[in-house]
C-alpha atoms as a PDB file:
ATOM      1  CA  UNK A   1     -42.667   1.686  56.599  1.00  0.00           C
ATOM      2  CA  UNK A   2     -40.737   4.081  54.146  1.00  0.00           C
ATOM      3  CA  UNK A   3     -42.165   1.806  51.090  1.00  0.00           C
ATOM      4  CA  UNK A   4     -45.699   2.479  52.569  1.00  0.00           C
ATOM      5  CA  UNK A   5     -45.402   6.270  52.513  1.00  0.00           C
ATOM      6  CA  UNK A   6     -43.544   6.087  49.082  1.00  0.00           C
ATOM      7  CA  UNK A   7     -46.249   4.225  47.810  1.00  0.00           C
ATOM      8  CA  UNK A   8     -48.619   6.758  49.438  1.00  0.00           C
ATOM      9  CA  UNK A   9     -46.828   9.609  48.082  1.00  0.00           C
ATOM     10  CA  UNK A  10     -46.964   7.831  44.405  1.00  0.00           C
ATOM     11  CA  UNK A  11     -50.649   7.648  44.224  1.00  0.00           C
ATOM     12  CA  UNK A  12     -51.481  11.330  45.562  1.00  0.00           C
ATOM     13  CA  UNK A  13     -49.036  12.332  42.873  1.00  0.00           C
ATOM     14  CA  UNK A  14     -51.060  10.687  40.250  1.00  0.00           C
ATOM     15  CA  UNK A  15     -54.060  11.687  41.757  1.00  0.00           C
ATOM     16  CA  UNK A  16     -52.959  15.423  41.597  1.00  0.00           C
ATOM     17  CA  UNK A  17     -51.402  14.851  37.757  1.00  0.00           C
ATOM     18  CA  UNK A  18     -55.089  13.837  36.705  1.00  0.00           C
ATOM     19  CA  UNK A  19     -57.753  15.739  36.822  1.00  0.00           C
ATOM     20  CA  UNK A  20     -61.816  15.057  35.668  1.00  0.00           C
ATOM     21  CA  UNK A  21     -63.629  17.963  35.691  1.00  0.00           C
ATOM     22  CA  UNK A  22     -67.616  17.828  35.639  1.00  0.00           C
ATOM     23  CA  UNK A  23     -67.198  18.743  31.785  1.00  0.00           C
ATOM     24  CA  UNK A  24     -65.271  15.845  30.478  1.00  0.00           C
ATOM     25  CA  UNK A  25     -62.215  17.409  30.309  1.00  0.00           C
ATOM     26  CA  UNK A  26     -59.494  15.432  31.220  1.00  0.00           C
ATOM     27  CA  UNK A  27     -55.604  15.676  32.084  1.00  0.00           C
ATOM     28  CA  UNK A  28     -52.875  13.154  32.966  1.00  0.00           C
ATOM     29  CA  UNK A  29     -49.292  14.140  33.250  1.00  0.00           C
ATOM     30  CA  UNK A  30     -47.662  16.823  31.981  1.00  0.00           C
ATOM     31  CA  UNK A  31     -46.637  18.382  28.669  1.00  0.00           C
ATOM     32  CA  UNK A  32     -43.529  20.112  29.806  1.00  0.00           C
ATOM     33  CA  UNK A  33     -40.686  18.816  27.659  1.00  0.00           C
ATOM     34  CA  UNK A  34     -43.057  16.266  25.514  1.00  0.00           C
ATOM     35  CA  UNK A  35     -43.642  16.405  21.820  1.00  0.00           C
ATOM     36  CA  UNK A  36     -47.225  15.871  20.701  1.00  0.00           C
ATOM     37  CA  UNK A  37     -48.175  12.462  19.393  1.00  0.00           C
ATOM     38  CA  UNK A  38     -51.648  12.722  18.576  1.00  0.00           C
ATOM     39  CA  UNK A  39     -54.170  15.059  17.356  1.00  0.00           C
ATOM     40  CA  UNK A  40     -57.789  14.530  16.523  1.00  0.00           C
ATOM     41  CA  UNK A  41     -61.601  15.966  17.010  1.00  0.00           C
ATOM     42  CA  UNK A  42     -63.463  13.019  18.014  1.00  0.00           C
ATOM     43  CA  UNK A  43     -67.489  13.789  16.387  1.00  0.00           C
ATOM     44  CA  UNK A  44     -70.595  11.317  17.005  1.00  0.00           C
ATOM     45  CA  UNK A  45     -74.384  12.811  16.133  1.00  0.00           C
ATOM     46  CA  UNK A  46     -76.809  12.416  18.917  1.00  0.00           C
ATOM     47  CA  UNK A  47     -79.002   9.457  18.431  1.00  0.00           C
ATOM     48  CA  UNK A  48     -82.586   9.729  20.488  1.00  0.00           C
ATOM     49  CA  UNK A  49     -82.469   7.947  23.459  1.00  0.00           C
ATOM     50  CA  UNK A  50     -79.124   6.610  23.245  1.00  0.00           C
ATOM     51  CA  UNK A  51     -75.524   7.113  24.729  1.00  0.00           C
ATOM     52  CA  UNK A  52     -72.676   7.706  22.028  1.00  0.00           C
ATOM     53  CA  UNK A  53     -69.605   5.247  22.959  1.00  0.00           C
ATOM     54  CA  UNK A  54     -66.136   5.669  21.507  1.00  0.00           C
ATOM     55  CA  UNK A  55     -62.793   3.910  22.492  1.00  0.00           C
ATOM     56  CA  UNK A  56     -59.484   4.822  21.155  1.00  0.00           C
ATOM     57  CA  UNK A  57     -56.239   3.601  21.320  1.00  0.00           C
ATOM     58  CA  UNK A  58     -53.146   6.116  20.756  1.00  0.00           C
ATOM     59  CA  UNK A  59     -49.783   4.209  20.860  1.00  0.00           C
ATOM     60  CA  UNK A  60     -46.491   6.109  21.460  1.00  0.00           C
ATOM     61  CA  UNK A  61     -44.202   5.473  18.010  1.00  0.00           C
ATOM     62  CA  UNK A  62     -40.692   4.445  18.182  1.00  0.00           C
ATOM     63  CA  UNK A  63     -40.388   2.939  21.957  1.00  0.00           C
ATOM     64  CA  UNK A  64     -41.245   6.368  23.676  1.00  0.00           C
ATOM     65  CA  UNK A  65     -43.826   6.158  26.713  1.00  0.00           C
ATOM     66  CA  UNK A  66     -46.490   8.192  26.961  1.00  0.00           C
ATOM     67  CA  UNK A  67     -45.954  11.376  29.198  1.00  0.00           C
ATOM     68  CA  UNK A  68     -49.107  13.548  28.692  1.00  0.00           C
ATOM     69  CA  UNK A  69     -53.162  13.040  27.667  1.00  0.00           C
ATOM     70  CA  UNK A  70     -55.174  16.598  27.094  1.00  0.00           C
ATOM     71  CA  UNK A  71     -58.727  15.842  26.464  1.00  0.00           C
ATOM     72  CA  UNK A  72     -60.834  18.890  25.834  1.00  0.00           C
ATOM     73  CA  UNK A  73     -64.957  18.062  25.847  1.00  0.00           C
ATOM     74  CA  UNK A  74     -65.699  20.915  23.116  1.00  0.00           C
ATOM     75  CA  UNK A  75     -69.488  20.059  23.240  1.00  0.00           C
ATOM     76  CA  UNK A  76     -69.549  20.282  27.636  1.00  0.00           C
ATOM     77  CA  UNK A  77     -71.723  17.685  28.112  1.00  0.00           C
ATOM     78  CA  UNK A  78     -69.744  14.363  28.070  1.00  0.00           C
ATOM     79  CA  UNK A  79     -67.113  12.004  29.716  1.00  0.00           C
ATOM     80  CA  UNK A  80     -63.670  10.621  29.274  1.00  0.00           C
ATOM     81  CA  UNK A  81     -61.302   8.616  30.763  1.00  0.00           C
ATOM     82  CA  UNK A  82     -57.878   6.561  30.380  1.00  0.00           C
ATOM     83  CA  UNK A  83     -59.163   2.547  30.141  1.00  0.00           C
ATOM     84  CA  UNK A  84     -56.029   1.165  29.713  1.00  0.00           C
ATOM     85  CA  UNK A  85     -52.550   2.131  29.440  1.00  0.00           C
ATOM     86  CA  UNK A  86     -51.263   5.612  30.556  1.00  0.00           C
ATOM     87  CA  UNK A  87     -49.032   7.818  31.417  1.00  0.00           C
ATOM     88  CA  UNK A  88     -45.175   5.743  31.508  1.00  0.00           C
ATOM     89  CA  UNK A  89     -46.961   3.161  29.219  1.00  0.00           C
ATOM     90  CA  UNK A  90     -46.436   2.664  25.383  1.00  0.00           C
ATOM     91  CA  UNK A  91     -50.248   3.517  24.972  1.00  0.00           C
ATOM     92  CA  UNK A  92     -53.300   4.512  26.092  1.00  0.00           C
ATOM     93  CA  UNK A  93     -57.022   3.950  25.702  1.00  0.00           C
ATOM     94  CA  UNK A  94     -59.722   6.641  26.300  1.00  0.00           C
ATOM     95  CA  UNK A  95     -63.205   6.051  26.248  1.00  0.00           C
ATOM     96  CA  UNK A  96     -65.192   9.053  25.208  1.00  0.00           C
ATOM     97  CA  UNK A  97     -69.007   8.935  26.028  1.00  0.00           C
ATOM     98  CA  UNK A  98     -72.008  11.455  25.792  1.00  0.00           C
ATOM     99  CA  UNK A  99     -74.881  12.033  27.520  1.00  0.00           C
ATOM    100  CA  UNK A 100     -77.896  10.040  26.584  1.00  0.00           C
ATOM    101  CA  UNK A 101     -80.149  11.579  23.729  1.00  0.00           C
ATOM    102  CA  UNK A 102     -76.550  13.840  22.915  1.00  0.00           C
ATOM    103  CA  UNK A 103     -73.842  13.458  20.764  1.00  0.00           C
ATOM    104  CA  UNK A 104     -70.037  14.551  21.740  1.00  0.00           C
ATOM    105  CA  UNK A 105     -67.328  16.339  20.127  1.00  0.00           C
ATOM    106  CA  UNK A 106     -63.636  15.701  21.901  1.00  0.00           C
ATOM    107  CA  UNK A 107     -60.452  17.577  21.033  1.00  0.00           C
ATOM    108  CA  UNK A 108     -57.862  14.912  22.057  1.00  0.00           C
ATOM    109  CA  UNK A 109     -54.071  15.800  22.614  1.00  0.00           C
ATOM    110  CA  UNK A 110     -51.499  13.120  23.144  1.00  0.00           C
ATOM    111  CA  UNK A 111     -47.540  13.316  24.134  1.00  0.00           C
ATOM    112  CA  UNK A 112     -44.700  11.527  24.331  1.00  0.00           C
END
């Protein structure tokens, strides 16, 4: 029963520690204490009638996990999310998408 509620109180916590906002913004973990990895504008031109797709993978250097990912939609009018990998992993991969008919412009912020 206890590994039930731990398991319980493990997902809420990761629930709470990422947040999607209607925006595209996205957060996972925290930065407290971390040293940033990774910095880069992510820029694709709207095409008509078409979505604009990115993935990217960040790895951690030097056998550090990953204990942070700040994405900031500059544009306001796309989506991200972690694919693969993560927070307590040695990478991650975010897909970055716009809206159809838009481009997107993503500030992404990675620590270990």
């Amino acid at each position: 029963m206890a590994s039930k509620g731990i398991l319980l109180a493990a997902i809420c916590i990761f629930y709470l520690a990422t947040q999607v906002q209607g925006n595209g913004d996205l957060t996972a973990g925290y930065t407290y204490g971390a040293t940033k990895i990774h910095h880069e504008i992510y820029t694709k031109k709207a095409l008509p009638l078409q979505k604009r797709v990115e993935e990217i993978e960040i790895k951690a250097p030097h056998n550090k996990t990953i204990q942070a990912v700040v994405v900031k939609d500059l544009k306001g009018n796309g989506e991200s999310y972690i694919k693969r990998g993560g927070i307590g992993m040695d990478s991650v991969t975010l897909k970055l998408k716009s809206e159809k008919g838009h481009g997107f412009k993503f500030s992404v912020d990675v620590y270990a």
